[in-house]
PDB file of N, CA and C in Angstrom:
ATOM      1  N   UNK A   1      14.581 -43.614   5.835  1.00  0.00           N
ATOM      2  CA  UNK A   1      14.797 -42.198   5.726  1.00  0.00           C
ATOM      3  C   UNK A   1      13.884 -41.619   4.666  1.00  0.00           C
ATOM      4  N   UNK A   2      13.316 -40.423   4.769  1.00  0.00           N
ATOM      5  CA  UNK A   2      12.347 -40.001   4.038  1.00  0.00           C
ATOM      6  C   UNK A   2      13.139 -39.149   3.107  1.00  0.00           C
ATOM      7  N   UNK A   3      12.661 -38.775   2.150  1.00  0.00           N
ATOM      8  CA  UNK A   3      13.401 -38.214   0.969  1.00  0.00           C
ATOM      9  C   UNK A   3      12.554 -36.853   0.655  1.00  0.00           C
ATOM     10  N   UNK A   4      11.979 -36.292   1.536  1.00  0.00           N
ATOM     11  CA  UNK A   4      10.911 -35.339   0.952  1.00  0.00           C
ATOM     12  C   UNK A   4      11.706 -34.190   2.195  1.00  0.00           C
ATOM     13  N   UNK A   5      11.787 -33.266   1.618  1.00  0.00           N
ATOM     14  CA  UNK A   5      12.711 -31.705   2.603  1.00  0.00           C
ATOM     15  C   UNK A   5      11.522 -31.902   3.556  1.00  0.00           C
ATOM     16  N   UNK A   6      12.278 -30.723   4.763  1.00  0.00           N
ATOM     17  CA  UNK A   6      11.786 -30.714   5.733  1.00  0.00           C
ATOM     18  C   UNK A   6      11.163 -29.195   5.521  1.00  0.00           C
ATOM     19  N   UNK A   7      10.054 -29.561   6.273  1.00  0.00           N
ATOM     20  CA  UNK A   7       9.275 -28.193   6.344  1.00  0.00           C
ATOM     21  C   UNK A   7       9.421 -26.987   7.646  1.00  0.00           C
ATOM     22  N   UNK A   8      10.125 -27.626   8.524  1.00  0.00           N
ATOM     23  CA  UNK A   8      10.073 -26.731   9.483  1.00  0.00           C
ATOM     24  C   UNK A   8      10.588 -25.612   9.912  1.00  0.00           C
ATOM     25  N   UNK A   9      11.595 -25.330   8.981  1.00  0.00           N
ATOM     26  CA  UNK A   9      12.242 -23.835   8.544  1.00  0.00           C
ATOM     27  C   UNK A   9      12.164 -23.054   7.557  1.00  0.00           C
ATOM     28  N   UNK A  10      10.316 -23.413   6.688  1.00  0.00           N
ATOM     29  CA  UNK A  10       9.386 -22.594   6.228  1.00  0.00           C
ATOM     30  C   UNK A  10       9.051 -21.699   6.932  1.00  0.00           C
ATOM     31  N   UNK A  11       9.075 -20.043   6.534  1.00  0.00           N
ATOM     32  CA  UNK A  11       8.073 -19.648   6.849  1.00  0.00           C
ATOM     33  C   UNK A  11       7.019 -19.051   6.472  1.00  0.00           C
ATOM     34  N   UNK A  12       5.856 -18.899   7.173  1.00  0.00           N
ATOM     35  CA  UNK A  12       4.699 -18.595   6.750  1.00  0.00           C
ATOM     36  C   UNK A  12       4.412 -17.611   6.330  1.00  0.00           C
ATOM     37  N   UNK A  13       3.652 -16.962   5.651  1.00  0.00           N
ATOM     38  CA  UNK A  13       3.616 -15.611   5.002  1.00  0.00           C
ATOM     39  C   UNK A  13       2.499 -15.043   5.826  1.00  0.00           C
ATOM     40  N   UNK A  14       3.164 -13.700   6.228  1.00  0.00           N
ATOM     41  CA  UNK A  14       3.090 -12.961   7.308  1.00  0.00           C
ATOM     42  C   UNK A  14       1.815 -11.623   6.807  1.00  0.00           C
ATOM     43  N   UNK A  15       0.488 -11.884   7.141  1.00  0.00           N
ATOM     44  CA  UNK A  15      -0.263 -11.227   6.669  1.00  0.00           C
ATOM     45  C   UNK A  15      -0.256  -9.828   7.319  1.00  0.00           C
ATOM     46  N   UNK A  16       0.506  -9.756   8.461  1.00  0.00           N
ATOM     47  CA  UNK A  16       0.607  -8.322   8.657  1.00  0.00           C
ATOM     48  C   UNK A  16       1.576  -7.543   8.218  1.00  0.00           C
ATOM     49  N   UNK A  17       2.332  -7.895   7.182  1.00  0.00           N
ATOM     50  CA  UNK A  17       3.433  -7.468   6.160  1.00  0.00           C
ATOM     51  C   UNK A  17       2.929  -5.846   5.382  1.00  0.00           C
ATOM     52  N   UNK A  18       3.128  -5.067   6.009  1.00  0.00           N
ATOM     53  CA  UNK A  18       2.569  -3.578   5.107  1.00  0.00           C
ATOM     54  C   UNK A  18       2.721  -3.916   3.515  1.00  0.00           C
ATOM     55  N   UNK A  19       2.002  -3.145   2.761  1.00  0.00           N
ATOM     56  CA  UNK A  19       1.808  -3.273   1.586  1.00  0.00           C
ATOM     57  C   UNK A  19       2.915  -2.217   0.574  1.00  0.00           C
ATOM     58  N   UNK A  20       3.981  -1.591   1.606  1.00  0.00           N
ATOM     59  CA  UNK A  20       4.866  -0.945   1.028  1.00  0.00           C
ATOM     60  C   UNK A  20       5.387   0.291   2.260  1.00  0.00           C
ATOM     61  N   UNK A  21       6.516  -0.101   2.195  1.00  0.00           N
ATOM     62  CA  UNK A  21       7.527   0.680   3.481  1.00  0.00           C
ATOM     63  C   UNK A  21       7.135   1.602   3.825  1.00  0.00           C
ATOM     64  N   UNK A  22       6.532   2.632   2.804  1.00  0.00           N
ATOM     65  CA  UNK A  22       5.890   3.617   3.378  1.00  0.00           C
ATOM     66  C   UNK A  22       4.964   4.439   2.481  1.00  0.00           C
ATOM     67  N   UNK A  23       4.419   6.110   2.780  1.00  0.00           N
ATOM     68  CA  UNK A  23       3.594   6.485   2.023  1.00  0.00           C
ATOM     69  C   UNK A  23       4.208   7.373   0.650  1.00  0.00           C
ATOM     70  N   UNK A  24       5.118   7.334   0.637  1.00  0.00           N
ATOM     71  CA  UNK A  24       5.744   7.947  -0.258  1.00  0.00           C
ATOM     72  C   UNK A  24       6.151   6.910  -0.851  1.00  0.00           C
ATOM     73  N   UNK A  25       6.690   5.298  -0.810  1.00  0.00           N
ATOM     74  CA  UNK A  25       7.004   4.422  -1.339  1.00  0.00           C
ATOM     75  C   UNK A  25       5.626   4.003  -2.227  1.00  0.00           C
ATOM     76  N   UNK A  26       4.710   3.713  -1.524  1.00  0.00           N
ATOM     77  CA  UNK A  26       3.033   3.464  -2.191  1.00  0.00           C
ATOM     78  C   UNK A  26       3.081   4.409  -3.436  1.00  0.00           C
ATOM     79  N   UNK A  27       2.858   5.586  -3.325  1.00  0.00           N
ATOM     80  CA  UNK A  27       2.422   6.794  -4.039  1.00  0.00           C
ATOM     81  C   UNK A  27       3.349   6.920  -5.156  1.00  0.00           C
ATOM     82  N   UNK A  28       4.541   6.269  -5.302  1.00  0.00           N
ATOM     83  CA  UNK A  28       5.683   6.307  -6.436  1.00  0.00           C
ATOM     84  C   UNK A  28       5.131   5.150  -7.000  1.00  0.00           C
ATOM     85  N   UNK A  29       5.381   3.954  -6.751  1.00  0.00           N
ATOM     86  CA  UNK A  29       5.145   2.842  -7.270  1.00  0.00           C
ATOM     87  C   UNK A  29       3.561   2.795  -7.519  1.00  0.00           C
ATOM     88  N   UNK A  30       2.168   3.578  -7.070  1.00  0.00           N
ATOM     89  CA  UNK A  30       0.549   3.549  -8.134  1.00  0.00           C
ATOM     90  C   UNK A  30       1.194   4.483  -8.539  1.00  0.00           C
ATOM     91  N   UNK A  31       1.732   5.856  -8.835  1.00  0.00           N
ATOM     92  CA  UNK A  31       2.353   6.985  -9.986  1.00  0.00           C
ATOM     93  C   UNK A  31       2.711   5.655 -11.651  1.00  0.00           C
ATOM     94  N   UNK A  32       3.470   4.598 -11.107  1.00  0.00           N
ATOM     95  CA  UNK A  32       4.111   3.720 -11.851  1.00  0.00           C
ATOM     96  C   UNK A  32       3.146   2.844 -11.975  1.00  0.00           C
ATOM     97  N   UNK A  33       2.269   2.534 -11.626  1.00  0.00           N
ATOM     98  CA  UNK A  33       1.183   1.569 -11.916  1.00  0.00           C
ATOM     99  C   UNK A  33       0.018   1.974 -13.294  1.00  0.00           C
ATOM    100  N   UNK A  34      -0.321   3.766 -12.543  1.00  0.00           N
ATOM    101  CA  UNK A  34      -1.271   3.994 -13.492  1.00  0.00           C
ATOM    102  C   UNK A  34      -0.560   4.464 -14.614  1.00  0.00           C
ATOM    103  N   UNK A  35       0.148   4.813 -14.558  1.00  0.00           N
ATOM    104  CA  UNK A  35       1.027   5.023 -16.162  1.00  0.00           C
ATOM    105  C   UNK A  35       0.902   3.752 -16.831  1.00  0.00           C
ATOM    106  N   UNK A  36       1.420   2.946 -16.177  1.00  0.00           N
ATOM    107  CA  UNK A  36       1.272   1.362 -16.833  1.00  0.00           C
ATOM    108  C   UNK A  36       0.063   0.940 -18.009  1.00  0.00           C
ATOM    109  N   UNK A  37      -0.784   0.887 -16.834  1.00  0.00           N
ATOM    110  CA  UNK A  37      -2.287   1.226 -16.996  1.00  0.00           C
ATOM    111  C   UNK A  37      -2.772   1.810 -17.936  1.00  0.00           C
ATOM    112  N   UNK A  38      -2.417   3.123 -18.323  1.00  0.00           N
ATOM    113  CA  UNK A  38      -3.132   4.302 -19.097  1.00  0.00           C
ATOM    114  C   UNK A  38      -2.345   4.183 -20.234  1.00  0.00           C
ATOM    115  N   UNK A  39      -0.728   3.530 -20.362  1.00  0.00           N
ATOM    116  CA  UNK A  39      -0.432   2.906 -21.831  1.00  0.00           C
ATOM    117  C   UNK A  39      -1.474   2.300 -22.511  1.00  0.00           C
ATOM    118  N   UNK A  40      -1.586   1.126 -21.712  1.00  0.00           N
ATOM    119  CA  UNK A  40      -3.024   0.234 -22.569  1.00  0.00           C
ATOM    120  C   UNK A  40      -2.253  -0.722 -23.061  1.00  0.00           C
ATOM    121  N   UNK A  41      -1.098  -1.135 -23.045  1.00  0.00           N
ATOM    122  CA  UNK A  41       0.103  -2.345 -23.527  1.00  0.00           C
ATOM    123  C   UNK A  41       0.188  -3.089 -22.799  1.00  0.00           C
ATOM    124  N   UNK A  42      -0.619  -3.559 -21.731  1.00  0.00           N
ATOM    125  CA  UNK A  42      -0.633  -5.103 -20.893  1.00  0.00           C
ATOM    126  C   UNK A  42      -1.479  -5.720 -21.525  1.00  0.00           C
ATOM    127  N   UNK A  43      -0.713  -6.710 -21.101  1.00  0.00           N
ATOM    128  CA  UNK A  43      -1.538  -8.338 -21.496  1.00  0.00           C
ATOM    129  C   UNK A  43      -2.890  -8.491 -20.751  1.00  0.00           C
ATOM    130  N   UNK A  44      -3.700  -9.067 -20.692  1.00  0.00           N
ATOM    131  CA  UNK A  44      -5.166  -9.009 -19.937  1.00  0.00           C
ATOM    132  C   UNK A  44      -4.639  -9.209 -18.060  1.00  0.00           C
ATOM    133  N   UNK A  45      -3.855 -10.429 -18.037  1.00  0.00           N
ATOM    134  CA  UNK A  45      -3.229 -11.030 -17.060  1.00  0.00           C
ATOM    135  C   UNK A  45      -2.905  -9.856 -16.204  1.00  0.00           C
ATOM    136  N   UNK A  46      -2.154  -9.435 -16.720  1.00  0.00           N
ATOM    137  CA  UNK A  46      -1.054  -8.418 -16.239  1.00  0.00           C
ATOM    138  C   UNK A  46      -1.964  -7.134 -15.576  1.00  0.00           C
ATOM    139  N   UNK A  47      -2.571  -7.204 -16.663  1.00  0.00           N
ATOM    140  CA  UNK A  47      -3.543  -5.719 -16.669  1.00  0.00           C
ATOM    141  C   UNK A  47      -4.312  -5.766 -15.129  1.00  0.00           C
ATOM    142  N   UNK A  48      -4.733  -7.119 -14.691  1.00  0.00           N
ATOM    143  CA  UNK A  48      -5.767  -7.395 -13.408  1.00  0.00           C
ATOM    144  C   UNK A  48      -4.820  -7.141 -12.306  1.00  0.00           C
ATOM    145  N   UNK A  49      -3.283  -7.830 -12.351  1.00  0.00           N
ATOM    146  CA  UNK A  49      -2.550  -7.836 -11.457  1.00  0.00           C
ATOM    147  C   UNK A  49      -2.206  -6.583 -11.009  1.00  0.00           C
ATOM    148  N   UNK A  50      -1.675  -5.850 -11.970  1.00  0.00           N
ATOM    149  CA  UNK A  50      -1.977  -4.323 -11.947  1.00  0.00           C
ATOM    150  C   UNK A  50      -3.273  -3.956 -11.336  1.00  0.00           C
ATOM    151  N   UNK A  51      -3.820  -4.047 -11.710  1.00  0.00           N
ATOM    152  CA  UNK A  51      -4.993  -2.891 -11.075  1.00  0.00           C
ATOM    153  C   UNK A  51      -5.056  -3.500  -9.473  1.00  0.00           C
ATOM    154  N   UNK A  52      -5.199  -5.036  -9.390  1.00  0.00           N
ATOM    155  CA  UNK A  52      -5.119  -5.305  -8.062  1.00  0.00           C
ATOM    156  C   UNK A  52      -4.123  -4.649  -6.828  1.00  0.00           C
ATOM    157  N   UNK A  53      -2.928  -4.396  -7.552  1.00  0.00           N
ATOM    158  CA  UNK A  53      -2.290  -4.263  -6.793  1.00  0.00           C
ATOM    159  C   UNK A  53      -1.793  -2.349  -6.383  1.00  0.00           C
ATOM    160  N   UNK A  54      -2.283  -1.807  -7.578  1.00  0.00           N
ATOM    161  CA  UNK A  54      -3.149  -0.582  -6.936  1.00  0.00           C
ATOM    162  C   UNK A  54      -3.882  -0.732  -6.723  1.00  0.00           C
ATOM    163  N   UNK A  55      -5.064  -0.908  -6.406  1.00  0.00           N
ATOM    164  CA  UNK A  55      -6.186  -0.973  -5.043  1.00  0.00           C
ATOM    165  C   UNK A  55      -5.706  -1.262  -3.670  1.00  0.00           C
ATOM    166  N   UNK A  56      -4.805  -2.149  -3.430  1.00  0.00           N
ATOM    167  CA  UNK A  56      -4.246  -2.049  -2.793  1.00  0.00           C
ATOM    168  C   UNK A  56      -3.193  -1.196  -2.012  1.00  0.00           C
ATOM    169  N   UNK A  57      -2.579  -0.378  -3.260  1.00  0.00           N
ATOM    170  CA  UNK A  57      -1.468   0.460  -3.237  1.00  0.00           C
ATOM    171  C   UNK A  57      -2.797   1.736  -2.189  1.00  0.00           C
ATOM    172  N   UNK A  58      -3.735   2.110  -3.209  1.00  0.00           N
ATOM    173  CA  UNK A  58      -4.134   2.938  -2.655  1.00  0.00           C
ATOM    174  C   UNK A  58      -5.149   3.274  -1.846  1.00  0.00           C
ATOM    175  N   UNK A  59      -5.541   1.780  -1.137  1.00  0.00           N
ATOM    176  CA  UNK A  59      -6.219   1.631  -0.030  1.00  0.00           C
ATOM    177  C   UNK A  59      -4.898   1.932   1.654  1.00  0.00           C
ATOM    178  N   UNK A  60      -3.849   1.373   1.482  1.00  0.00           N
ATOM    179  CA  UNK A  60      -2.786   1.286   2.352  1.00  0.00           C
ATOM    180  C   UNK A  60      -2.643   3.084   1.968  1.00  0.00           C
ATOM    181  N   UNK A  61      -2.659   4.344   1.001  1.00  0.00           N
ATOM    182  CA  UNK A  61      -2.352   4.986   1.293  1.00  0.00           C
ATOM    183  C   UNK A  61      -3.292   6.056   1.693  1.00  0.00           C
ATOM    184  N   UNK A  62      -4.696   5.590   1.426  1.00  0.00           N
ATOM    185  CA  UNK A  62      -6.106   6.488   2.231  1.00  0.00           C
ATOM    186  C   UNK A  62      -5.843   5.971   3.699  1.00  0.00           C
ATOM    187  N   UNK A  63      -5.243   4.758   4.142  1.00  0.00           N
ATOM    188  CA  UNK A  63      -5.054   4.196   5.681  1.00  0.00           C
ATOM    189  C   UNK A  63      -4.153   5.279   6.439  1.00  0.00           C
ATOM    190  N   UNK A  64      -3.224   5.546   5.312  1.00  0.00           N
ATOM    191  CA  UNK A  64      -1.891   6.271   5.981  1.00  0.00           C
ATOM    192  C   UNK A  64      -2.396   7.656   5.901  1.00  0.00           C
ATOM    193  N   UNK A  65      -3.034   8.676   5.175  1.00  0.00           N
ATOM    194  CA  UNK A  65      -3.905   9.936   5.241  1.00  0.00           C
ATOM    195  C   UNK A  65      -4.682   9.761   6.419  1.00  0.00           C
ATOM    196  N   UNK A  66      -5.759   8.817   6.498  1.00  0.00           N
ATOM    197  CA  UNK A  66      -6.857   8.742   7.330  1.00  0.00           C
ATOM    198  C   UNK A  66      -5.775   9.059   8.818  1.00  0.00           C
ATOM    199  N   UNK A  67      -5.211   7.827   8.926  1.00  0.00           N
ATOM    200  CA  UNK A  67      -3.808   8.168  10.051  1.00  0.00           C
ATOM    201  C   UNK A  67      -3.795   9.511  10.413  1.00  0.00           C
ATOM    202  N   UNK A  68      -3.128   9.878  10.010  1.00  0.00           N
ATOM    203  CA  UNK A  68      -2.237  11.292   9.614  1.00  0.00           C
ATOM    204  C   UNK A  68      -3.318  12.522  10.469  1.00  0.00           C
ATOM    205  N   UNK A  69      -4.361  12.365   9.575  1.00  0.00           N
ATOM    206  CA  UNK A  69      -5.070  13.512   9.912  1.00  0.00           C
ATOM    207  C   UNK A  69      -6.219  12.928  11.332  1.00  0.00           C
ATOM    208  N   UNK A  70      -6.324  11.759  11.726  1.00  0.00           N
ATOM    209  CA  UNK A  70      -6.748  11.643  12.900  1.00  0.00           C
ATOM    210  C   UNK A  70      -5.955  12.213  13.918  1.00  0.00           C
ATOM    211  N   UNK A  71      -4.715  11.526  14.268  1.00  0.00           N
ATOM    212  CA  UNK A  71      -3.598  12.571  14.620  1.00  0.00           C
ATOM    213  C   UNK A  71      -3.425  13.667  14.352  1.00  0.00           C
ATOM    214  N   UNK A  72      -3.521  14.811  13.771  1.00  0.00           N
ATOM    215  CA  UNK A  72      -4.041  15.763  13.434  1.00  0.00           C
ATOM    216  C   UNK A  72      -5.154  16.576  14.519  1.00  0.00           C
ATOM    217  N   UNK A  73      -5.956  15.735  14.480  1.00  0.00           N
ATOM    218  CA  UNK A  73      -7.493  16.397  15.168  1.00  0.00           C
ATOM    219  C   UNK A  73      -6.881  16.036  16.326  1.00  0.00           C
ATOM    220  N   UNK A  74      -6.554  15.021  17.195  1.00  0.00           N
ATOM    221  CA  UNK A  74      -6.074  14.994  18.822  1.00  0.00           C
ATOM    222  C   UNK A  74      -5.611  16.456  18.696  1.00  0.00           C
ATOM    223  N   UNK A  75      -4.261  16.588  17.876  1.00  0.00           N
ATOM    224  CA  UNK A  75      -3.077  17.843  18.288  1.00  0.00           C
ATOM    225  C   UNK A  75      -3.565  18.987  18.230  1.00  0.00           C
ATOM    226  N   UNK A  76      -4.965  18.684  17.380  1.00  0.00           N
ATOM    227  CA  UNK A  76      -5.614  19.991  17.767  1.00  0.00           C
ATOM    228  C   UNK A  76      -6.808  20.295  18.279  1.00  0.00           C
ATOM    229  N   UNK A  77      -7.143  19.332  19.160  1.00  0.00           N
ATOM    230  CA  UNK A  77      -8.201  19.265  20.157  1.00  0.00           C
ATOM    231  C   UNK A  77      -9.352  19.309  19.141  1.00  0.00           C
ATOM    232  N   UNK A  78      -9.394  18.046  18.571  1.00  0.00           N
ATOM    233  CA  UNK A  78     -10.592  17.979  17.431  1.00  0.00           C
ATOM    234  C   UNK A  78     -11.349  19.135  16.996  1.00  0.00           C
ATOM    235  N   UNK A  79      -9.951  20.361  16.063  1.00  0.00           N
ATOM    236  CA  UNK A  79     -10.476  21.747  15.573  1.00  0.00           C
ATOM    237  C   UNK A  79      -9.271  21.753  14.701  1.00  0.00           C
ATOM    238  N   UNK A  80      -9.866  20.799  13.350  1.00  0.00           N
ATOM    239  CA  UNK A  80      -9.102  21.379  11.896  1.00  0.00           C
ATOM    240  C   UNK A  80      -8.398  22.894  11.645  1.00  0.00           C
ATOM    241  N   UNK A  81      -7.585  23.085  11.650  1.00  0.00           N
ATOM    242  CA  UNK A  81      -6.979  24.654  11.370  1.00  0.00           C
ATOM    243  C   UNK A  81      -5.927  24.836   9.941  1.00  0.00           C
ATOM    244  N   UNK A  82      -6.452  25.551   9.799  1.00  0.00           N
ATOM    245  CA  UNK A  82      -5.614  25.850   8.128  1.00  0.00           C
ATOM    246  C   UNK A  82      -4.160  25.341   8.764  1.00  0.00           C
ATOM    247  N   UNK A  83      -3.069  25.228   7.871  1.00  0.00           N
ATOM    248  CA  UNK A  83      -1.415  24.958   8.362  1.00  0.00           C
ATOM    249  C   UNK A  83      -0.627  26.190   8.647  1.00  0.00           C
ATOM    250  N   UNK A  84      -1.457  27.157   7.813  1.00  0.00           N
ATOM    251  CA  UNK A  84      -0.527  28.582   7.632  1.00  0.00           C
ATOM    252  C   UNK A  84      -0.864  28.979   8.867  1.00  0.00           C
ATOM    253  N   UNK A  85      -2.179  28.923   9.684  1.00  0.00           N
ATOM    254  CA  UNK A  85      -2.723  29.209  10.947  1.00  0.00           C
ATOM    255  C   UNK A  85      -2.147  28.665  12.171  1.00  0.00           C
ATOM    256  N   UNK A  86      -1.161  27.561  11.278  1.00  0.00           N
ATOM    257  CA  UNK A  86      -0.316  26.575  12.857  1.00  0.00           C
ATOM    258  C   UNK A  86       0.715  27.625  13.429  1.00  0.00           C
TER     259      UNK A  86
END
């Protein structure tokens, strides 16, 4: 009998996992990042993980804009219009 756990009810980490539930979830939590940040009280470590993980924050939320306003141009037959004009 082998003494080493079984692996087969690992699971794998799921690279299509969004980077945060949504765009208002992103945009609170880099709000909370760059504050972090702009203290200047992280450790070096910390400081990278941070920034990494806004870049991230706010690459996933130029994805979710870019989104947004492509959809946008379909609904309006690719012709930007002020909102007050909707």
């Amino acid at each position: 009998m082998s003494t080493a756990p079984s692996r087969s009810r690992s699971t794998p980490a799921a690279p299509q996992d969004p980077v945060a539930p949504s765009y208002e979830a992103a945009l609170d939590e880099l709000e909370r990042l760059v504050a972090q940040l702009d203290a200047g009280q992280l450790p070096l470590d910390e400081l990278m993980t941070h920034y990494q993980r806004g870049a991230a924050l706010l690459a996933f939320c130029r994805d979710k804009l870019q989104a947004v306003e492509n959809q946008i141009k379909v609904l309006e037959a690719n012709e930007l219009k002020p909102w007050d004009a909707a």
